[in-house]
Protein backbone atom coordinates (compact mmCIF):
# COMPACT_ATOMS: atom_id res chain seq x y z
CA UNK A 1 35.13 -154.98 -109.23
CA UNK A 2 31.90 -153.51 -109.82
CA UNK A 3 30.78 -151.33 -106.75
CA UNK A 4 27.92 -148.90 -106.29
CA UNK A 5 27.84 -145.44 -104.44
CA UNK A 6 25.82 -145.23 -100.87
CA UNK A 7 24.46 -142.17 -102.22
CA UNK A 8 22.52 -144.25 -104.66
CA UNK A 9 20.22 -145.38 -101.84
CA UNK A 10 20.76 -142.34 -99.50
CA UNK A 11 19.13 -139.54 -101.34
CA UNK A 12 15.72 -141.09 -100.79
CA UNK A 13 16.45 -141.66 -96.96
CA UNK A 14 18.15 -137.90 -96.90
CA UNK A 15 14.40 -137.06 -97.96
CA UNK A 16 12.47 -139.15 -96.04
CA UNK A 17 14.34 -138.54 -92.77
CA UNK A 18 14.11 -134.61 -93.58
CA UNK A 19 10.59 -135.35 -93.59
CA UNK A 20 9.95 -136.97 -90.51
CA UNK A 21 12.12 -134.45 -88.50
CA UNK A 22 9.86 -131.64 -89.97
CA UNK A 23 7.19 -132.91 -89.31
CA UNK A 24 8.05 -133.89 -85.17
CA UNK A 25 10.01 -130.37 -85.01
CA UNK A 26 6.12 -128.93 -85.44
CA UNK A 27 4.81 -131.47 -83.64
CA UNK A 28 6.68 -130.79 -80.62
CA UNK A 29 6.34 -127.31 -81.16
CA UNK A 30 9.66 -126.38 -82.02
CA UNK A 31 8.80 -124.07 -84.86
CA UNK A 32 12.25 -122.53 -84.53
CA UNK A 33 14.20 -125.64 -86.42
CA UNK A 34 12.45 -125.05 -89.54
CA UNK A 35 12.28 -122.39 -91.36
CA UNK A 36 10.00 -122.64 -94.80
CA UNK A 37 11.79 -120.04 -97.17
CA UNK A 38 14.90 -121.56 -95.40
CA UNK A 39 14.14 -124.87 -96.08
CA UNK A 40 12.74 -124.15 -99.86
CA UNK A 41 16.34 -122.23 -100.46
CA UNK A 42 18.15 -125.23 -99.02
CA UNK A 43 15.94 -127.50 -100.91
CA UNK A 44 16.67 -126.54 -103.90
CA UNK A 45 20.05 -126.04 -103.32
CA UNK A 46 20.29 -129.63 -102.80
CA UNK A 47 18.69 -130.61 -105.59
CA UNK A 48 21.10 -128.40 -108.08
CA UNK A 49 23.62 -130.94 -106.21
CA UNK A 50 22.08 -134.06 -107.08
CA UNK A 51 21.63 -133.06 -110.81
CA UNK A 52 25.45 -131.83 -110.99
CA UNK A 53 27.23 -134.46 -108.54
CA UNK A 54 26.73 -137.51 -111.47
CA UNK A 55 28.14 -135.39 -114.48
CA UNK A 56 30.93 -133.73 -112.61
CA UNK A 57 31.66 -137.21 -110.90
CA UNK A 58 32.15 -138.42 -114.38
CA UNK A 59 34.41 -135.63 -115.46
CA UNK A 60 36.16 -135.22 -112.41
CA UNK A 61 36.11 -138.02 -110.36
CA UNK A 62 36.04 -140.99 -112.39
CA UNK A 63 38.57 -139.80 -114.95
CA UNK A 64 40.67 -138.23 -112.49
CA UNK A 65 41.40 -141.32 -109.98
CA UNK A 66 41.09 -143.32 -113.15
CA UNK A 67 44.14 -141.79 -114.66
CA UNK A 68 46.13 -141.29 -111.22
CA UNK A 69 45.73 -144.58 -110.23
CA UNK A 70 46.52 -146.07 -113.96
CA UNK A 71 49.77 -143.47 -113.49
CA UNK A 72 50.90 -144.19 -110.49
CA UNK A 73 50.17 -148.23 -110.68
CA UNK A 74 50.92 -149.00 -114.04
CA UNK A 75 49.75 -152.69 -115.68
CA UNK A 76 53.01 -155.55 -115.24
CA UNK A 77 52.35 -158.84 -116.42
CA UNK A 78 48.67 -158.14 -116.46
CA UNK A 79 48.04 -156.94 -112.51
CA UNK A 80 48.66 -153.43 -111.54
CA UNK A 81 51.76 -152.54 -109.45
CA UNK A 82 52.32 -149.29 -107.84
CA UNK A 83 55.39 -147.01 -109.06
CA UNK A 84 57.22 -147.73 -105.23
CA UNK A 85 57.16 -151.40 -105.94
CA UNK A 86 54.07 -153.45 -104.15
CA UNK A 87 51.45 -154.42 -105.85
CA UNK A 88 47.26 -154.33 -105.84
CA UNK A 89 46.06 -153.34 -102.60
CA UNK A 90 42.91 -155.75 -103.70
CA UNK A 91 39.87 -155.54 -101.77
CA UNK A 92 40.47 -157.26 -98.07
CA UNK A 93 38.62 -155.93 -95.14
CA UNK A 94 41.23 -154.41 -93.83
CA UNK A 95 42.22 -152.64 -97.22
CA UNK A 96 38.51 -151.10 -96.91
CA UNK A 97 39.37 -149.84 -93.16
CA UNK A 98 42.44 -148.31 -94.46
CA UNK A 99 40.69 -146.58 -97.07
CA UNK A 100 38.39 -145.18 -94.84
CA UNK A 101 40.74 -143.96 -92.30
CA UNK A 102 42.87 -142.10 -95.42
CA UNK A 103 39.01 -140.96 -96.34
CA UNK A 104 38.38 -139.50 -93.21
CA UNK A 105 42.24 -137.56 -92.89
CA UNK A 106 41.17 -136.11 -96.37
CA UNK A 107 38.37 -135.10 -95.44
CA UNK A 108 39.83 -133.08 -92.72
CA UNK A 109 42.03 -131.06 -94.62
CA UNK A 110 39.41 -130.58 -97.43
CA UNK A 111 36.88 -129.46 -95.09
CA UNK A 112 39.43 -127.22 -93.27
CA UNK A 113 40.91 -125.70 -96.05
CA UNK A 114 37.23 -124.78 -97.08
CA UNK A 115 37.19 -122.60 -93.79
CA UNK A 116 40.65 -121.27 -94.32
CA UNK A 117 41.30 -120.15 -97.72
CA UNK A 118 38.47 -117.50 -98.81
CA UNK A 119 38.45 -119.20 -102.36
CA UNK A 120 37.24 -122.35 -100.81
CA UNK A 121 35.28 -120.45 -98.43
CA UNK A 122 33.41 -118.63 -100.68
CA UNK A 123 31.82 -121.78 -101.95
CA UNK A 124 31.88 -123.77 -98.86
CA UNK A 125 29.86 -120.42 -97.27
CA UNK A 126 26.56 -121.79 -98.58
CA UNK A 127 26.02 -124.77 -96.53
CA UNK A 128 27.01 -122.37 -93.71
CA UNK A 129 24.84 -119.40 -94.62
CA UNK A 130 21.68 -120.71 -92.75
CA UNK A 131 21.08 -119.54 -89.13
CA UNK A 132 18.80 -123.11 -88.74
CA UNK A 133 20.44 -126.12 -88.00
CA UNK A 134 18.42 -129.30 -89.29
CA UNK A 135 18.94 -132.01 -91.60
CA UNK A 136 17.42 -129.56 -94.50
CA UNK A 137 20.42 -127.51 -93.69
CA UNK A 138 22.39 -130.92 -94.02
CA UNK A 139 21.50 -130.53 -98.35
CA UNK A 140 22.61 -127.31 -98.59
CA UNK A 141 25.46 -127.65 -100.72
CA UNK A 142 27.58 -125.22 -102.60
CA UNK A 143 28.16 -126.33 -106.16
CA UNK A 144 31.17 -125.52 -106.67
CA UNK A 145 32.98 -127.52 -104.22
CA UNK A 146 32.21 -130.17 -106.89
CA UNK A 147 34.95 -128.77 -109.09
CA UNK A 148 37.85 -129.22 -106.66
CA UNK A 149 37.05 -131.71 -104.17
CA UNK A 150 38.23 -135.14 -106.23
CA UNK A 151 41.72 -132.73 -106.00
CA UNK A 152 42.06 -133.57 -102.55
CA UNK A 153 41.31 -136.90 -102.89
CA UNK A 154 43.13 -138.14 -106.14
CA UNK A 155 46.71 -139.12 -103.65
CA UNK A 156 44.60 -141.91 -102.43
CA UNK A 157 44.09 -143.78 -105.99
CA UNK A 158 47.70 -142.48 -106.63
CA UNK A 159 49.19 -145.15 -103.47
CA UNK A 160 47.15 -148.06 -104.85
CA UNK A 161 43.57 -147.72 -103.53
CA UNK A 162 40.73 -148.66 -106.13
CA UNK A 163 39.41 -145.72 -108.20
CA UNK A 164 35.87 -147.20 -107.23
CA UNK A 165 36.79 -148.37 -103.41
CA UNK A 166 37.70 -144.18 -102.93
CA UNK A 167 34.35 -143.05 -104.47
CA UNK A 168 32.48 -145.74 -102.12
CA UNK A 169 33.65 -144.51 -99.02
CA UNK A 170 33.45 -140.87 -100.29
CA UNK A 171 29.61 -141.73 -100.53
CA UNK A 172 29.46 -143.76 -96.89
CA UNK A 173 31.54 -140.19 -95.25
CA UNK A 174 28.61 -138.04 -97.07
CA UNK A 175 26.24 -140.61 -95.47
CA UNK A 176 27.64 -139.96 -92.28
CA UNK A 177 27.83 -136.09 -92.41
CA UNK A 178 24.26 -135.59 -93.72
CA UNK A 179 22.69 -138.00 -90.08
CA UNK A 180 24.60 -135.11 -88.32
CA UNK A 181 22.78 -132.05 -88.72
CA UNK A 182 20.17 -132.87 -86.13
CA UNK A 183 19.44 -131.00 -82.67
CA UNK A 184 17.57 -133.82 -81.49
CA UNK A 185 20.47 -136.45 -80.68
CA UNK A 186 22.28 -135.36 -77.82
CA UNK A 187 25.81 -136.51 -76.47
CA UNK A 188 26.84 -139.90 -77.37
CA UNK A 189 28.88 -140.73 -73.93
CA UNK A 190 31.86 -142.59 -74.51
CA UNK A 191 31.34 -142.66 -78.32
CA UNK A 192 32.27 -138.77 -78.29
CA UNK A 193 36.29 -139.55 -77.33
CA UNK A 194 36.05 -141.15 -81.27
CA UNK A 195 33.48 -140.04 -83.44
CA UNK A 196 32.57 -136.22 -84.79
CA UNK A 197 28.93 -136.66 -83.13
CA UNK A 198 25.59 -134.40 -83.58
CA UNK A 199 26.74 -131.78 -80.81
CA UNK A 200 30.18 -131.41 -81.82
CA UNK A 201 28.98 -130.66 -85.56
CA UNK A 202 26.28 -127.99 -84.03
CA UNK A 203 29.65 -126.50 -82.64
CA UNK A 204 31.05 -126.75 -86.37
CA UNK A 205 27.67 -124.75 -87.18
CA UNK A 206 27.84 -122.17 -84.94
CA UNK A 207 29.18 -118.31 -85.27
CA UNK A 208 29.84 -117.88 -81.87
CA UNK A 209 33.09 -116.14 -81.73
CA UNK A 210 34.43 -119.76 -79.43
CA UNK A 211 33.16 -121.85 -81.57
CA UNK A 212 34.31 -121.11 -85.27
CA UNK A 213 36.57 -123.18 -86.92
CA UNK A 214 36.04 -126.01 -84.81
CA UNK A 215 35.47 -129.45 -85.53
CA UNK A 216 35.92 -129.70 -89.32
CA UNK A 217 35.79 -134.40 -88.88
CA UNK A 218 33.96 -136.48 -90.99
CA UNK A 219 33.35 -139.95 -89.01
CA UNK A 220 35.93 -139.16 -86.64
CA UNK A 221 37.33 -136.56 -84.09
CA UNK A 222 41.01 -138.00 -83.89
CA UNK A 223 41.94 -135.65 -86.55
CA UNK A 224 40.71 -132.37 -84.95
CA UNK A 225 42.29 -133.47 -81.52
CA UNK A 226 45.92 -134.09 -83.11
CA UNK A 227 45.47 -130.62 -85.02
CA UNK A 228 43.95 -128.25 -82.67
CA UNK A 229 40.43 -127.82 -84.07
CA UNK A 230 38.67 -129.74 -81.69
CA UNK A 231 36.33 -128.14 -79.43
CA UNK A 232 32.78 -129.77 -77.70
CA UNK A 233 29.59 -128.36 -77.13
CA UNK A 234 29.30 -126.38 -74.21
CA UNK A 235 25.84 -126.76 -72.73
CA UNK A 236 25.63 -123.32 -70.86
CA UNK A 237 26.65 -121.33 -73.58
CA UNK A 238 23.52 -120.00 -76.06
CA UNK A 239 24.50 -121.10 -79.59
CA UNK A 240 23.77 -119.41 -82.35
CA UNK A 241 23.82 -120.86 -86.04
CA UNK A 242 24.81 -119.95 -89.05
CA UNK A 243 27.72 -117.20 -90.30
CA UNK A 244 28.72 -113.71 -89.37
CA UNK A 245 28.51 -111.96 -92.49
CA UNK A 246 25.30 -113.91 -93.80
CA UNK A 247 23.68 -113.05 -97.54
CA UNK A 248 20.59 -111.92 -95.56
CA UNK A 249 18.83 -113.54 -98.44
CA UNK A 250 16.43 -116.53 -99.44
CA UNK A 251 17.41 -116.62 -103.25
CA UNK A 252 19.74 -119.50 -104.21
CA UNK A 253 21.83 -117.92 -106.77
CA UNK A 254 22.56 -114.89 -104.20
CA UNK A 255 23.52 -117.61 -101.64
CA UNK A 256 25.67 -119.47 -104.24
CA UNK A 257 27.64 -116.49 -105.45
CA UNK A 258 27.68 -113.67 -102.79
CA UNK A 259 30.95 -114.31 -100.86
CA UNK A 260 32.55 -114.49 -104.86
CA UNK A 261 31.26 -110.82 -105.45
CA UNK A 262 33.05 -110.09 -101.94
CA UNK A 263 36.47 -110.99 -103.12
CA UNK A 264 36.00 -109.18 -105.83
CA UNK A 265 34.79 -105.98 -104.75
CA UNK A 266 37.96 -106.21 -102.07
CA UNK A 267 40.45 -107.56 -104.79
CA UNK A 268 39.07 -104.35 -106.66
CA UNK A 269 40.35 -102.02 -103.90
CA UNK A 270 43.47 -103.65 -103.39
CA UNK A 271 46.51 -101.43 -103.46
CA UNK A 272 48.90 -104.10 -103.73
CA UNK A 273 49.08 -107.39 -105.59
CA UNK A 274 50.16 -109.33 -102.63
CA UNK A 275 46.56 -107.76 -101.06
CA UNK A 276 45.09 -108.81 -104.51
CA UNK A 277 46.31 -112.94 -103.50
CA UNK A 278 45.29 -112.39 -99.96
CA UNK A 279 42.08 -111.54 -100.31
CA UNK A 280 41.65 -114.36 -102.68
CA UNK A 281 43.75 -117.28 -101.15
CA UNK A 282 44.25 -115.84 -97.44
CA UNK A 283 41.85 -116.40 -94.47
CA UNK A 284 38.33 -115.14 -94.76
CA UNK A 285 38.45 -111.79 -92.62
CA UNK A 286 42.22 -111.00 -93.48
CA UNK A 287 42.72 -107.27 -94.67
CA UNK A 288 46.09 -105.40 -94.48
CA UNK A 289 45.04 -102.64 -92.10
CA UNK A 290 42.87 -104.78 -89.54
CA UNK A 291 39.48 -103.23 -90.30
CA UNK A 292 38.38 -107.05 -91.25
CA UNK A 293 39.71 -109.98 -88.68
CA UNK A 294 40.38 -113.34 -89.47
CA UNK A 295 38.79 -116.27 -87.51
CA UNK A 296 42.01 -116.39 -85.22
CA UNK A 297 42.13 -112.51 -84.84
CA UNK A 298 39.03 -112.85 -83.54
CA UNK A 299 39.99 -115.39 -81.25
CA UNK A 300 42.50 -113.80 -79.90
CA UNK A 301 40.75 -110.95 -79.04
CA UNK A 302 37.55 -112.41 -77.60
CA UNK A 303 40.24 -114.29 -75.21
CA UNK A 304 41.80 -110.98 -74.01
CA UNK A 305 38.66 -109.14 -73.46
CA UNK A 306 37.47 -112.34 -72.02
CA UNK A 307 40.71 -112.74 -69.48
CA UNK A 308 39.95 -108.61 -68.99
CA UNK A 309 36.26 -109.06 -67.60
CA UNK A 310 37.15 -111.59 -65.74
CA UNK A 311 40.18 -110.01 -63.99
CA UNK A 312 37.92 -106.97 -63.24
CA UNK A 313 35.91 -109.48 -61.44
CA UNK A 314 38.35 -110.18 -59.19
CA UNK A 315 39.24 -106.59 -58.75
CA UNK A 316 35.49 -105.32 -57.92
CA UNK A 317 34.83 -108.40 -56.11
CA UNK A 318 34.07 -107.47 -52.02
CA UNK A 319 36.44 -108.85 -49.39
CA UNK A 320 34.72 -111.53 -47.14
């Protein structure tokens, strides 16, 4: 079954809608949401990503759930049966709704493990790095995420779902995550007990101590509530975007490659090889003496001085 990728008809709308948001942000006189230099940077980051995604696709993609599914469902008596015993999923609504649902739990676990292993990070980092939060920031897209994201994804051909049926709803979940970087839709209502929505992903955005590593959905929250990630937007609290340690730095290859010359300036000073494999495949922030906190180190600690303020509150507070 022939099928053709979202994305085919979503980069021009990615553009166009970029547009129009530009050009009310100024309108309204929100100057604040758009940043030129910023926008230029993530511009042309994006457009590195559209050139590469095809080829590597090709490479990576296609010839990887290609030869997974072929492994795992070999040809018997001319249909395909998986290695378990059943055979062709096919292409039933249902089978699409399935595949979307093992999409989306991918997803998850890709985009988390982006946040938790420093490798990943360090490529992931770019569509963090900007401290604006607008659908320009939405095509700001490290390029070498390219290289090992079909890894996450190749199980799915593996249990039977069609090579092309994976790479369809991989293009309808980047669909879905590009409509989210906007400040201008705000809470959904009931929609928001389901669906990763506009303010939870400005939460995902944010470097506010509370707020990191939160909210790491595609289409839906589910997946962030059953594992512990989930947090919403709190109204009262001033967010700010973007990451602590940013490249400080409008130059695309400095953005692409600054959190690699990190891990290797710390890999350098390592005294130990097991500090050598943390500082490559542990948390970003781990060190061995504490002068560098992870995300949940930091946490912990903003909890505790938190709990501490708010107990000397209590303790300063006059008698009535």
């Amino acid at each position: 079954m022939e099928l053709t990728s979202p994305l085919v008809y979503g980069v021009p709308c990615f553009i166009a809608l970029i547009l129009l948001e530009l050009a009310y942000s100024k309108a309204h006189g929100d100057d604040h949401i758009y940043k030129w230099k910023d926008l230029l940077a993530s511009g042309t980051m994006g457009v590195g990503s559209a050139i590469l995604s095809p080829l590597l696709k090709v490479i990576f993609a296609i010839v990887l759930f290609e030869g997974v599914y072929n492994l795992f469902n070999p040809l018997v008596d001319g249909e395909h049966v998986n290695i378990l015993g059943y055979g062709p999923l096919g292409y039933a609504w249902y089978v699409w709704l399935l595949c979307m649902l093992a999409d989306d739990f991918t997803y998850y676990w890709f985009h988390r493990a982006n946040h938790e292993i420093r490798l990943f990070w360090a490529a992931h980092i770019v569509h963090h790095s900007s401290d604006n939060f607008n659908l320009g920031t939405a095509v700001r897209n490290g390029w070498f995420t390219l290289l090992y994201k079909p890894l996450f994804y190749a199980w799915m051909p593996a249990v039977g779902f069609p090579p092309e049926m994976v790479l369809v709803c991989l293009g309808i979940e980047a669909l879905w995550q590009f409509q989210l970087h906007s400040q201008y839709i705000p809470k959904l209502g009931p929609l928001e007990a389901i669906i990763n929505s506009h303010t939870m992903h400005q939460v995902h955005h944010a470097q506010n101590i509370e707020y990191l590593d939160k909210n790491h959905g595609g289409i839906l929250n589910i997946f962030d509530r059953m594992f512990g990630t989930w947090k919403p937007l709190d109204e009262s609290v001033d967010i700010r975007y973007g990451v602590i340690h940013a490249p400080n730095s409008y130059n695309p290859i400095v953005i692409l490659t600054h959190e690699y010359k990190d891990i290797w300036n710390d890999v350098k000073k390592a005294k130990k090889f097991s500090h050598a494999l943390m500082y490559i495949f542990g948390p970003p922030g781990w060190s061995p003496d504490g002068s560098t906190l992870t995300v949940k180190q930091q946490q912990r600690e903003f909890r505790k001085q938190r709990k501490q303020k708010m107990q000397e509150k209590l303790i300063t507070k006059p008698a009535t």
